[in-house]
C-alpha atoms as a PDB file:
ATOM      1  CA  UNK A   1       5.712  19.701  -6.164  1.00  0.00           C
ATOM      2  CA  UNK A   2       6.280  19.921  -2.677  1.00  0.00           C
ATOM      3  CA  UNK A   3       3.305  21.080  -0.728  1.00  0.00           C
ATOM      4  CA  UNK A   4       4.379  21.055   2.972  1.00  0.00           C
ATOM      5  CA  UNK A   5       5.473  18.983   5.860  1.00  0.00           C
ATOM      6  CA  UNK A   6       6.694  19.178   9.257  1.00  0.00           C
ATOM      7  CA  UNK A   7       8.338  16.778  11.314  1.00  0.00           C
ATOM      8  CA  UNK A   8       7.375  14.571  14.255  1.00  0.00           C
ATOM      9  CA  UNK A   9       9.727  12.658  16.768  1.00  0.00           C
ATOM     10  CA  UNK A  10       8.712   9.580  17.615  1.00  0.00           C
ATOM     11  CA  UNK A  11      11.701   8.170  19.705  1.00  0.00           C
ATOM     12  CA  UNK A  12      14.761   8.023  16.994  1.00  0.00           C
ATOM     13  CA  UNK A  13      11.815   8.154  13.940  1.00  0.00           C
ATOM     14  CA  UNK A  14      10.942  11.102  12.310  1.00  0.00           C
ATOM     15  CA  UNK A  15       7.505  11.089  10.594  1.00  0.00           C
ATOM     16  CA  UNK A  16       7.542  13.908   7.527  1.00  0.00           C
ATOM     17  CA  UNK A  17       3.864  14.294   8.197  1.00  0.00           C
ATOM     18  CA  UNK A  18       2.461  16.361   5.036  1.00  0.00           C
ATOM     19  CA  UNK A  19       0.378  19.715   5.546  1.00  0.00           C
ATOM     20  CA  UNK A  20      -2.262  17.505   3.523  1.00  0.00           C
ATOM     21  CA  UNK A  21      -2.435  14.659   6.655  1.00  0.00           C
ATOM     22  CA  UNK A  22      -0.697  12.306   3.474  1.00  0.00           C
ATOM     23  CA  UNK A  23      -4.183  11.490   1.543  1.00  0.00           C
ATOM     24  CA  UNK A  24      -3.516  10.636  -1.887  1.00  0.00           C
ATOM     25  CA  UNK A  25      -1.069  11.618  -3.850  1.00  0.00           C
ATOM     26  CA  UNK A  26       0.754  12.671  -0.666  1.00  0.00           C
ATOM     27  CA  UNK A  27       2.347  10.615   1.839  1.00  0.00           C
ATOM     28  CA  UNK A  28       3.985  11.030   5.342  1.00  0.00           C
ATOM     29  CA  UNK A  29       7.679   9.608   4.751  1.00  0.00           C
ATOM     30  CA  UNK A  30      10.407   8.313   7.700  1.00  0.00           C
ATOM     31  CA  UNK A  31      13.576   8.843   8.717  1.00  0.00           C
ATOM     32  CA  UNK A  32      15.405   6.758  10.895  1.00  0.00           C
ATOM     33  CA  UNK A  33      18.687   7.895  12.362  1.00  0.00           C
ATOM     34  CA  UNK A  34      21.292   5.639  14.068  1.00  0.00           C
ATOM     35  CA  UNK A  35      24.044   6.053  15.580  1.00  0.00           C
ATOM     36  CA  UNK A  36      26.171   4.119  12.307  1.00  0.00           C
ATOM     37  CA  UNK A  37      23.694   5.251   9.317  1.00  0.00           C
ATOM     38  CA  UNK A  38      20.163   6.513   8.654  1.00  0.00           C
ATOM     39  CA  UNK A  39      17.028   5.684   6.243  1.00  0.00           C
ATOM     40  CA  UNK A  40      14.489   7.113   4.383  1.00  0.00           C
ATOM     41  CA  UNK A  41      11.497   5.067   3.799  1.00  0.00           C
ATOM     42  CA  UNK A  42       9.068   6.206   0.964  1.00  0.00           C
ATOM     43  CA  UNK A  43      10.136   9.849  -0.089  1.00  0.00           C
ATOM     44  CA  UNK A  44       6.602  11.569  -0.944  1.00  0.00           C
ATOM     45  CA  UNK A  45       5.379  14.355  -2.963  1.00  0.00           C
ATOM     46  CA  UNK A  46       4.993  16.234   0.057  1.00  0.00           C
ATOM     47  CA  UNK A  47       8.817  17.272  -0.043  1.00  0.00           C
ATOM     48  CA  UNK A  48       9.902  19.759  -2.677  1.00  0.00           C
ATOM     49  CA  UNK A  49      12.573  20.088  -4.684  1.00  0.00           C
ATOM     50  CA  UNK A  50      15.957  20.021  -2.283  1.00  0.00           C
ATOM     51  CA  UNK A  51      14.202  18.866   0.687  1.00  0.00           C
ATOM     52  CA  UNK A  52      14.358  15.004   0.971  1.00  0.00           C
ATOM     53  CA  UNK A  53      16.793  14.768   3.957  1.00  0.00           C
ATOM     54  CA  UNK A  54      20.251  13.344   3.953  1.00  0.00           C
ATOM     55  CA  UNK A  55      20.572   9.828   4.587  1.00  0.00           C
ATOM     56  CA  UNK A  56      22.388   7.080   3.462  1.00  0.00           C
ATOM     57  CA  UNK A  57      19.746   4.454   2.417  1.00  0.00           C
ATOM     58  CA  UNK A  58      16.376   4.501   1.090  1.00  0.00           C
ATOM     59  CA  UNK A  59      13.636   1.741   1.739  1.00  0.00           C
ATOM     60  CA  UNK A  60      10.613   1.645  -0.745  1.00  0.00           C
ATOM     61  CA  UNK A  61       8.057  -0.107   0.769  1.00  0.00           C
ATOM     62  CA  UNK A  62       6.577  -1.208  -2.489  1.00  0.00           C
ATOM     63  CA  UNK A  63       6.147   0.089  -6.542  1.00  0.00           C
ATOM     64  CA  UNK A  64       3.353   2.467  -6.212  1.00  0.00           C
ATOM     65  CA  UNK A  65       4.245   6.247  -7.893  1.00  0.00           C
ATOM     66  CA  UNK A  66       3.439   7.892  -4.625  1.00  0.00           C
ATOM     67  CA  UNK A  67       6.102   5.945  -2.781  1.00  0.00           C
ATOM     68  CA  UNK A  68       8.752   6.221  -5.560  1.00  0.00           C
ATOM     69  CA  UNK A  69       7.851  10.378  -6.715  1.00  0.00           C
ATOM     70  CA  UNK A  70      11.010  11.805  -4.874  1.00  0.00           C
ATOM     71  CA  UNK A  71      13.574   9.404  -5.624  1.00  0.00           C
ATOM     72  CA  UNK A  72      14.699  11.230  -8.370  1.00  0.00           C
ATOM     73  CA  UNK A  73      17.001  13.360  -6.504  1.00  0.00           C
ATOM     74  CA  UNK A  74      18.333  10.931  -4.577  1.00  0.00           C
ATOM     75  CA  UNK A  75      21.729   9.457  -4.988  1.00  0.00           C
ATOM     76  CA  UNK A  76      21.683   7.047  -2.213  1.00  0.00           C
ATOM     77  CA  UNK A  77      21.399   3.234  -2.418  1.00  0.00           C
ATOM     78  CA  UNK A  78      17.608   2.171  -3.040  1.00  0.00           C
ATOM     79  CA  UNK A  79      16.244  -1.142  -1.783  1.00  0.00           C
ATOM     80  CA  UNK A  80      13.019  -3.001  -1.969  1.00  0.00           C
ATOM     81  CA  UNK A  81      11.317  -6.194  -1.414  1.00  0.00           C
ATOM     82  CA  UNK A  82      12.720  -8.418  -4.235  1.00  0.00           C
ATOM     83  CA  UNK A  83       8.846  -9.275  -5.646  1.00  0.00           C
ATOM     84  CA  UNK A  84       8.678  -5.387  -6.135  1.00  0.00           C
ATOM     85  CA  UNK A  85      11.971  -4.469  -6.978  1.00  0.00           C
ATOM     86  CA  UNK A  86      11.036  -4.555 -11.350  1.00  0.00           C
ATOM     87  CA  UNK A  87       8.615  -1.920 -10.344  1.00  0.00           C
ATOM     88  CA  UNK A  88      11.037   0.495  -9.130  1.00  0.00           C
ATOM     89  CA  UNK A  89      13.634  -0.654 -11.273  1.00  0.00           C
ATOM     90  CA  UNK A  90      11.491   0.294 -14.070  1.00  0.00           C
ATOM     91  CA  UNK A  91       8.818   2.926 -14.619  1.00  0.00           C
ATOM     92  CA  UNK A  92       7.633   1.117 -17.462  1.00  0.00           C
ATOM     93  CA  UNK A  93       7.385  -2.171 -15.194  1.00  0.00           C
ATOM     94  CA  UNK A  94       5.510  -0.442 -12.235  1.00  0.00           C
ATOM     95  CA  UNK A  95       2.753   0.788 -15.163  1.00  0.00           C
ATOM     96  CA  UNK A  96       2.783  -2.678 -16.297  1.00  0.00           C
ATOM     97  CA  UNK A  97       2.151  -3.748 -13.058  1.00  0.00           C
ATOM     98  CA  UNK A  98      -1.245  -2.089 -12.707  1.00  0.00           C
ATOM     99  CA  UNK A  99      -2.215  -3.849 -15.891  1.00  0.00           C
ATOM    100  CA  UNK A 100      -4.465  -0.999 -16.885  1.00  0.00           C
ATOM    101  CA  UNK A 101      -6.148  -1.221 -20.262  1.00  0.00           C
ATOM    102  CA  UNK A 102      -5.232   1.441 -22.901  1.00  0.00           C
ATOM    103  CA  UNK A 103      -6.967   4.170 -21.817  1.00  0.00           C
ATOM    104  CA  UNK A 104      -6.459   4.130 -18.322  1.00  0.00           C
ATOM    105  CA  UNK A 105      -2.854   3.217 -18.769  1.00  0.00           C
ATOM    106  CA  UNK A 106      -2.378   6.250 -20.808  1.00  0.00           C
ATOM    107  CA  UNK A 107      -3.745   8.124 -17.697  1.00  0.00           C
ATOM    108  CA  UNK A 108      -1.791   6.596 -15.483  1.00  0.00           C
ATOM    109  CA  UNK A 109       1.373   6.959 -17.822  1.00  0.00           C
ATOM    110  CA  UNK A 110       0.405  10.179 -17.787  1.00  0.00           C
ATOM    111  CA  UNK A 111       0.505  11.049 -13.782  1.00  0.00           C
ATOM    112  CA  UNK A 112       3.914   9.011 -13.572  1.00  0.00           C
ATOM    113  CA  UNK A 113       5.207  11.941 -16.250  1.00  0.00           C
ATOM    114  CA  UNK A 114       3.329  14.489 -14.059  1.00  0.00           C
ATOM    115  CA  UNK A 115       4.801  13.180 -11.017  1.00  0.00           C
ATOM    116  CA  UNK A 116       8.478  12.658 -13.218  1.00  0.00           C
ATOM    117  CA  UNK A 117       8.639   9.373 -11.618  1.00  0.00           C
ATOM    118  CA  UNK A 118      12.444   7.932 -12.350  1.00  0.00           C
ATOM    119  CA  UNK A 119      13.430   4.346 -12.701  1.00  0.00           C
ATOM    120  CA  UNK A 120      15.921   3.177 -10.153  1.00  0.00           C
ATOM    121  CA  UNK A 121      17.748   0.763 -11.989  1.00  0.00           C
ATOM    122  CA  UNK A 122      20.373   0.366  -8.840  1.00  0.00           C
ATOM    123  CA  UNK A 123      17.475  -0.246  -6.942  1.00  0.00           C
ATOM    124  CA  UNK A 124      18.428  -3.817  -4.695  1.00  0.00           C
ATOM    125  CA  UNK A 125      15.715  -6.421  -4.113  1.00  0.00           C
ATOM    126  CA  UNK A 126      15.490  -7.205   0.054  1.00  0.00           C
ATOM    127  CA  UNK A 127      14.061 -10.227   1.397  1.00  0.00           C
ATOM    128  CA  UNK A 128      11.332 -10.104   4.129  1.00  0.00           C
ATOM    129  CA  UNK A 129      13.166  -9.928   7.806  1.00  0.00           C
ATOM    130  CA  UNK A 130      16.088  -7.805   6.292  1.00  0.00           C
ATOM    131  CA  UNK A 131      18.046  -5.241   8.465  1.00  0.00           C
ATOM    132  CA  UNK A 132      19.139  -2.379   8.468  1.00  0.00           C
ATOM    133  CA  UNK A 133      21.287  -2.164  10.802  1.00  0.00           C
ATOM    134  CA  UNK A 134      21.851   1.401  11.842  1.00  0.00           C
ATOM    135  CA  UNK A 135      24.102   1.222  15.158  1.00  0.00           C
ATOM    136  CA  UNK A 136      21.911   1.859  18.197  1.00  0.00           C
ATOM    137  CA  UNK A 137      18.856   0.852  16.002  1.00  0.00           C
ATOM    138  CA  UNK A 138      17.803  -1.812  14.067  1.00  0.00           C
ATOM    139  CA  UNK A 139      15.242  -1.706  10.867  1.00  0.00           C
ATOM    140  CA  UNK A 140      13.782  -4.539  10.267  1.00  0.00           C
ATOM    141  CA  UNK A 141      11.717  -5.031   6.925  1.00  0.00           C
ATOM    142  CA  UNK A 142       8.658  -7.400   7.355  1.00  0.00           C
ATOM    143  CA  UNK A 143       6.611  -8.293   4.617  1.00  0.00           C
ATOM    144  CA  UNK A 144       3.309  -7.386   4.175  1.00  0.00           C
ATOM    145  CA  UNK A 145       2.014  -8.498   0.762  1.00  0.00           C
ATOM    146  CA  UNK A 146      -1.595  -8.029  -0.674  1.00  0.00           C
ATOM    147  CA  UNK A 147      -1.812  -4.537  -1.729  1.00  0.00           C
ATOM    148  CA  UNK A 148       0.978  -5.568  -3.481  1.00  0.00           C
ATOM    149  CA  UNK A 149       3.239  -8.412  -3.826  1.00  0.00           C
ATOM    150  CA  UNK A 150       6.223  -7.009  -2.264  1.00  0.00           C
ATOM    151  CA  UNK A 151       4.629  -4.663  -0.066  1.00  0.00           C
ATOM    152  CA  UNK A 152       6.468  -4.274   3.468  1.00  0.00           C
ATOM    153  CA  UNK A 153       6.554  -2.753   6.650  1.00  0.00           C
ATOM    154  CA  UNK A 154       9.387  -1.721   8.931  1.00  0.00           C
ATOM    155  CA  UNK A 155       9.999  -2.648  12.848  1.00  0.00           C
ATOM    156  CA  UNK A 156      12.480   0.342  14.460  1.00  0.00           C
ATOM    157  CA  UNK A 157      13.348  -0.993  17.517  1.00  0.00           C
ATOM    158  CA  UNK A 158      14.307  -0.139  20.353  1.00  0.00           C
ATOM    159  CA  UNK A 159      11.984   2.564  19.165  1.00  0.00           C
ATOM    160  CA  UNK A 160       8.966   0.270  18.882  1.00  0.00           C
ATOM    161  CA  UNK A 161       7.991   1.984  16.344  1.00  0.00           C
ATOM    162  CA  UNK A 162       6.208  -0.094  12.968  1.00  0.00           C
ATOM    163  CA  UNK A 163       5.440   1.455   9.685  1.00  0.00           C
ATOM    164  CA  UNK A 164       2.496  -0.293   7.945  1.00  0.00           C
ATOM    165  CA  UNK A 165       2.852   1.879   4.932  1.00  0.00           C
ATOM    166  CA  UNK A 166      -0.627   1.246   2.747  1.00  0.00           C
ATOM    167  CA  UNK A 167      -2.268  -0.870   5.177  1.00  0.00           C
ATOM    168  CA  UNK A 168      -3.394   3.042   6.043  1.00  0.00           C
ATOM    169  CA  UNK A 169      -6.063   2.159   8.350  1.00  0.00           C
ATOM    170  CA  UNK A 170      -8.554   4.617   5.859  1.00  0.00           C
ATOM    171  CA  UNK A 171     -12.833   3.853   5.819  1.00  0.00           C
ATOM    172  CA  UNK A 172     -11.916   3.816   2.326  1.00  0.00           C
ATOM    173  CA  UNK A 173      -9.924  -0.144   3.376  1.00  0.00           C
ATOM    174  CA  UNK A 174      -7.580  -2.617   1.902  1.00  0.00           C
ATOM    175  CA  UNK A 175      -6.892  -1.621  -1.879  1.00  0.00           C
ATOM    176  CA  UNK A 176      -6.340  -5.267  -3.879  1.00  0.00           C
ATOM    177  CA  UNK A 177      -6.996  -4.040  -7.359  1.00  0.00           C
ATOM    178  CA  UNK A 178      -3.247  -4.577  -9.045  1.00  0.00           C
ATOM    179  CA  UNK A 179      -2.100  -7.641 -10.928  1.00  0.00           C
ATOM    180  CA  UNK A 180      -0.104  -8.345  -7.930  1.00  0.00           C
ATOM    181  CA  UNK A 181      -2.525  -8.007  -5.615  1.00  0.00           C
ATOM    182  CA  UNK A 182      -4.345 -10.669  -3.248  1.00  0.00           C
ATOM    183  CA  UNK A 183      -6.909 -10.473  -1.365  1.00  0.00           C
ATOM    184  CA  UNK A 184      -6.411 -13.253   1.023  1.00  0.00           C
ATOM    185  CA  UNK A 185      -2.663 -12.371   1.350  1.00  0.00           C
ATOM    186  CA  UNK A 186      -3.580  -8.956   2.672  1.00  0.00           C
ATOM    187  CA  UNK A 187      -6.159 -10.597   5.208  1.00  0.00           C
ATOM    188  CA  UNK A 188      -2.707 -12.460   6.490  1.00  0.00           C
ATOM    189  CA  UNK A 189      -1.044  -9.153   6.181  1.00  0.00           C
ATOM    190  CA  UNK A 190      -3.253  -7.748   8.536  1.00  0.00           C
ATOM    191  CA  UNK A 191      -3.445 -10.443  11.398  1.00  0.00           C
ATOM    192  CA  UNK A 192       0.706 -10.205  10.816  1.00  0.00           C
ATOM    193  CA  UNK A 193      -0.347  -6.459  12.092  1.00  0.00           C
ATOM    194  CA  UNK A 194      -2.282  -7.882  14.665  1.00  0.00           C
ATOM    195  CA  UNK A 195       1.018  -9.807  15.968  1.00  0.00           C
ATOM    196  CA  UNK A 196       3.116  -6.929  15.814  1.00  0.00           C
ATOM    197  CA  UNK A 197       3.669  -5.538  19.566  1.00  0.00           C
ATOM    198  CA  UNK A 198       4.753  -1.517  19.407  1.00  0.00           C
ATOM    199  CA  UNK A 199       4.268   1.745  20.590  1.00  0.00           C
ATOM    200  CA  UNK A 200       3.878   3.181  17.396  1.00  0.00           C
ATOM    201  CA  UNK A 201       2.220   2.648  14.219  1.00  0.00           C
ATOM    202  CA  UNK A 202       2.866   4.479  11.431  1.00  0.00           C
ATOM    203  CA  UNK A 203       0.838   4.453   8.225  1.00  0.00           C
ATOM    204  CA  UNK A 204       1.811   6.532   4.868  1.00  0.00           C
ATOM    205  CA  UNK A 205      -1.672   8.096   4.349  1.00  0.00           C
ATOM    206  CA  UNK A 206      -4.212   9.878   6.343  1.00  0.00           C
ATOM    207  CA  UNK A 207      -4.417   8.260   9.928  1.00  0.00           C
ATOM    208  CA  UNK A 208      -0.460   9.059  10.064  1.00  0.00           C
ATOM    209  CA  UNK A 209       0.689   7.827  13.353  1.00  0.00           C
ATOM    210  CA  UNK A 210      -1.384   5.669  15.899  1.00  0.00           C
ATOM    211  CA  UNK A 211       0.011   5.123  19.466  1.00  0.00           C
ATOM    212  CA  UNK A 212      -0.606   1.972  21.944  1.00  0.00           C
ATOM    213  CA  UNK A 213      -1.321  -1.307  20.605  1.00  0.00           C
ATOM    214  CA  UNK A 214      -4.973  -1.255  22.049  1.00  0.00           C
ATOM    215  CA  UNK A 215      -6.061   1.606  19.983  1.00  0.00           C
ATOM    216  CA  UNK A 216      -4.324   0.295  16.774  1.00  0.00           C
ATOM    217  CA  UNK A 217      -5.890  -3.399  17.041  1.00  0.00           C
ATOM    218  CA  UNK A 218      -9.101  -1.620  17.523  1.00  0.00           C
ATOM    219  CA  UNK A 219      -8.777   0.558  14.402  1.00  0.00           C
ATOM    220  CA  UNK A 220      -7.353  -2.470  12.626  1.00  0.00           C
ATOM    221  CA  UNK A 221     -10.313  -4.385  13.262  1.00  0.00           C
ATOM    222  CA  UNK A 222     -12.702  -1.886  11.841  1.00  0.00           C
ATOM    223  CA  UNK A 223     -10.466  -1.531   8.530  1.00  0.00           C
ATOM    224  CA  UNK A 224     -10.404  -5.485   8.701  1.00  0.00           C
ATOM    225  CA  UNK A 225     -14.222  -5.230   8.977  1.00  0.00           C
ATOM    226  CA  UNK A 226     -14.568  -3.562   4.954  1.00  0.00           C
ATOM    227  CA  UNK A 227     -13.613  -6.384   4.041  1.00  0.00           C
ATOM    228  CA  UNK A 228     -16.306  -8.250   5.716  1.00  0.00           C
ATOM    229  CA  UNK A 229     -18.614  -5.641   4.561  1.00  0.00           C
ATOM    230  CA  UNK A 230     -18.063  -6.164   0.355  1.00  0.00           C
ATOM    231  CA  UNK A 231     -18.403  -9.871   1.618  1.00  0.00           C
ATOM    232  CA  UNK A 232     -22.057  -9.034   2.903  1.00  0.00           C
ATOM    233  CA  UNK A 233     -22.542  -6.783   0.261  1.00  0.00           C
ATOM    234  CA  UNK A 234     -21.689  -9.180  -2.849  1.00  0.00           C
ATOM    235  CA  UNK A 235     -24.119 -11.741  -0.921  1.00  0.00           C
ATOM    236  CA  UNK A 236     -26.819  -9.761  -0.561  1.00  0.00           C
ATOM    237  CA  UNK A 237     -26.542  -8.803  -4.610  1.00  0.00           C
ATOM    238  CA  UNK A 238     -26.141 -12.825  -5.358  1.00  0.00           C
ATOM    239  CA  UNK A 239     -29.358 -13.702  -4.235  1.00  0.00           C
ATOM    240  CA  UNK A 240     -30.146 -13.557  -7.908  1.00  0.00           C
ATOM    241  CA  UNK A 241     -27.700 -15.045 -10.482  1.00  0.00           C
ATOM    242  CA  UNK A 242     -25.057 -12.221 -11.515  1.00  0.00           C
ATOM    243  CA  UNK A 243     -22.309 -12.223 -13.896  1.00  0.00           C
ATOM    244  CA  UNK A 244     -18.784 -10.870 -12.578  1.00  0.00           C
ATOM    245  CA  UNK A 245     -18.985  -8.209 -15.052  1.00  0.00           C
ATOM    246  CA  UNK A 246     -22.541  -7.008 -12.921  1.00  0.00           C
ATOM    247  CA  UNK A 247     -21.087  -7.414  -9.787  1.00  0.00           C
ATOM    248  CA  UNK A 248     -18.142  -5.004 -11.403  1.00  0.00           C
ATOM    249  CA  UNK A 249     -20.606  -2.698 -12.582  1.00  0.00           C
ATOM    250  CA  UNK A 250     -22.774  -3.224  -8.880  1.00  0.00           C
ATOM    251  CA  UNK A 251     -19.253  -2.257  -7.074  1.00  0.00           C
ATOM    252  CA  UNK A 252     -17.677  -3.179  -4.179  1.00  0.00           C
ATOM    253  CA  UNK A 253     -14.864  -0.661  -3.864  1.00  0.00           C
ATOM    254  CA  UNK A 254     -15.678   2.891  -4.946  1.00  0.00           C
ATOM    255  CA  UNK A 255     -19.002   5.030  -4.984  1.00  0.00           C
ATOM    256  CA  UNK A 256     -21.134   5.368  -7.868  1.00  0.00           C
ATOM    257  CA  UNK A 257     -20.162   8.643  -8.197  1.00  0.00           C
ATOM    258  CA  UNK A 258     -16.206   8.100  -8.683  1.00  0.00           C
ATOM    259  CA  UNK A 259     -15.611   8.075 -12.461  1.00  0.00           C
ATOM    260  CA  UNK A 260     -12.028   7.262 -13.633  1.00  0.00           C
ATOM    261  CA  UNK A 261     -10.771   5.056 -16.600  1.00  0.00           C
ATOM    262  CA  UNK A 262      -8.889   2.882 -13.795  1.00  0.00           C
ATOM    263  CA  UNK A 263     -12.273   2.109 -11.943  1.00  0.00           C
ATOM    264  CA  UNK A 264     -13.692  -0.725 -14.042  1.00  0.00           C
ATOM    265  CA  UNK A 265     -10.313  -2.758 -13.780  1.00  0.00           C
ATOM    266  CA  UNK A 266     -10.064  -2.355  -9.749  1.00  0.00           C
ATOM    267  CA  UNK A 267     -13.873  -3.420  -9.345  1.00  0.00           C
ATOM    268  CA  UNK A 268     -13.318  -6.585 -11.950  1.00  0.00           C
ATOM    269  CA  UNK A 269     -10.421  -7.906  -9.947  1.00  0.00           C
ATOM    270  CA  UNK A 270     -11.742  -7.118  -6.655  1.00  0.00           C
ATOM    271  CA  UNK A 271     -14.962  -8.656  -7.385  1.00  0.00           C
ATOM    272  CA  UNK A 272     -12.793 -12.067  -9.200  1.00  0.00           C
ATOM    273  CA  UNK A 273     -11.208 -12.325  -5.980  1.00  0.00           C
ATOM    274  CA  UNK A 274     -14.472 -12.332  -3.911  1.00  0.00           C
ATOM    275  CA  UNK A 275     -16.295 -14.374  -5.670  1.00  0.00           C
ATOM    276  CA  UNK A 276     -13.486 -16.734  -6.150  1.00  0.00           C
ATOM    277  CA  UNK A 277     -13.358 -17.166  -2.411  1.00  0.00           C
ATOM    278  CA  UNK A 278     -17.101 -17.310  -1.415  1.00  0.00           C
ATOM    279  CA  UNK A 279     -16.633 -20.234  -4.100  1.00  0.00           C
ATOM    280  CA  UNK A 280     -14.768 -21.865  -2.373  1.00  0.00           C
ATOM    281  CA  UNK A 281     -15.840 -21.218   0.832  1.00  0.00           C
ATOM    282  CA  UNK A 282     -19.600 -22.712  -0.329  1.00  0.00           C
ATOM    283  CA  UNK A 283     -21.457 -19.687   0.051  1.00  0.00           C
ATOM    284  CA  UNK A 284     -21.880 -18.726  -3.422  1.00  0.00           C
ATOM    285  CA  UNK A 285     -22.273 -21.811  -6.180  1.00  0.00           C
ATOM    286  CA  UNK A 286     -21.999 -21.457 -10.057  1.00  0.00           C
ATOM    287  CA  UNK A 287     -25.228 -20.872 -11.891  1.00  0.00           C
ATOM    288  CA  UNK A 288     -24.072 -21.686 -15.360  1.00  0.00           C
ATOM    289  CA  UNK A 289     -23.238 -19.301 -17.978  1.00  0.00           C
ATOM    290  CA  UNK A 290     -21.215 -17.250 -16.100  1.00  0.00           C
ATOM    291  CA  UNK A 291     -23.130 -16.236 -13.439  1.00  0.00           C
ATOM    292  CA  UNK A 292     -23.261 -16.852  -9.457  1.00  0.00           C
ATOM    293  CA  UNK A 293     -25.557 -17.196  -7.015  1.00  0.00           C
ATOM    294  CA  UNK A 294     -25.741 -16.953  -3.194  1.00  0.00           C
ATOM    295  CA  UNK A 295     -26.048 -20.325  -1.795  1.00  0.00           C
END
């Protein structure tokens, strides 16, 4: 399935930057090569049959089928963050953990056949601040949960190179539509970004690498910023009592014009989680039978 990559230095990391810039289903996988061992984090469908590289480990930076499709091949140790770890343990548990209804789980089922995602069963839970240590560099995982609840990064250093994985710095923004998702644990996620000081910041999808800490802060911020935006935009549609199924159907994640059986679920939770915090926040107050109103 393979549709092309090349590959791009960056110090002792090697992005596998798909011909496709990594949007969806695609990725841009690392390696990192030490001088005592090497890792490959998140083997994509970008590489074909045969051409995942050697290495001796293989970080999953959390139980999404994009980050898991070329593991099959792979007979090298897998690890994870331990809240993820069922995930890719388990196909079944990583469908599970969308928790799809019927229909769209059937789809979804369906792509993870497509995409002949195998369980790991081997695969070994890490906890965040593990490291891999890999002779003249060190990997260290750091977790990033919210898009999911294992999700992680990885700190090369001396390299100073960070991979953010699916905090992928798209217009599109943070994704916190899984059972496992939160929305105010990705917020954290991100100012744990914010922290980070590197030369390089690599994400899985489209923006692939970033360089200098100014110009990743500043792109940061503006991915921060849709989150500020569905915050505005769930206001402005509570100025008249709403149920959360009509602020679903309103949506705060994807254009009118996407239709896919998976949509309804991601714009229910997203808009739960929303509400639930503007709640509590005071901005938006109960309004009896359901519904909520903008304060």
């Amino acid at each position: 399935m393979g549709q092309g990559w090349e590959p791009v230095e960056h110090g002792g990391v090697t992005v596998l930057r798909a011909a496709n810039s990594g949007a969806y289903p695609y990725g841009n996988s690392v390696v990192v090569r030490g001088s005592a061992g090497s890792l490959l984090v998140d083997p994509s469908l970008a590489l074909g049959p045969g051409e995942a590289p050697a290495v001796d480990a293989v970080l999953i930076s959390h139980a999404h089928e994009d980050h898991v499709v070329g593991l099959g091949g792979i007979d090298r140790p897998v690890h994870v963050h331990e809240a993820d770890v069922a995930g890719v343990r388990s196909a079944t548990a990583m469908l599970a953990g969308y928790g799809l209804p019927a229909e769209a789980g059937q789809e979804m089922g369906g792509i993870l056949e497509e995409f002949r995602v195998a369980s790991r069963p081997d695969a070994v839970g890490v906890p965040d601040g593990h490291v891999f240590d890999l002779g003249d560099r060190r990997a260290t995982v750091v977790h990033l949960p919210g898009h999911t609840a294992g999700h992680c990064g990885l700190l090369v250093e001396p390299d100073g190179f960070f991979y953010i994985a699916d905090i992928d710095l798209t217009s599109f923004g943070p994704y916190y539509g899984d059972l496992g998702s939160d929305l105010e644990e990705f917020e954290r996620s991100i100012r744990t970004c914010a922290e980070v000081e590197a030369r390089w910041y690599g994400t899985f999808h489209q923006k692939g690498v970033v360089e200098g800490a100014a110009e990743f802060r500043a792109r940061l911020g503006a991915y921060r910023a849709v989150i500020e935006r569905r915050d505005a935009a769930l206001l402005a549609f509570l100025a008249e009592p709403r149920s959360l199924a009509e602020v679903a159907e309103h949506r705060l994640v994807y254009r009118r014009h996407v239709q896919a059986s998976h949509v309804a679920t991601v714009e229910t939770r997203t808009a739960e989680q929303h509400v639930a915090r503007l709640v509590r926040s005071g901005a938006v107050v109960e309004a009896g039978q359901g519904a909520y109103r903008a304060s």
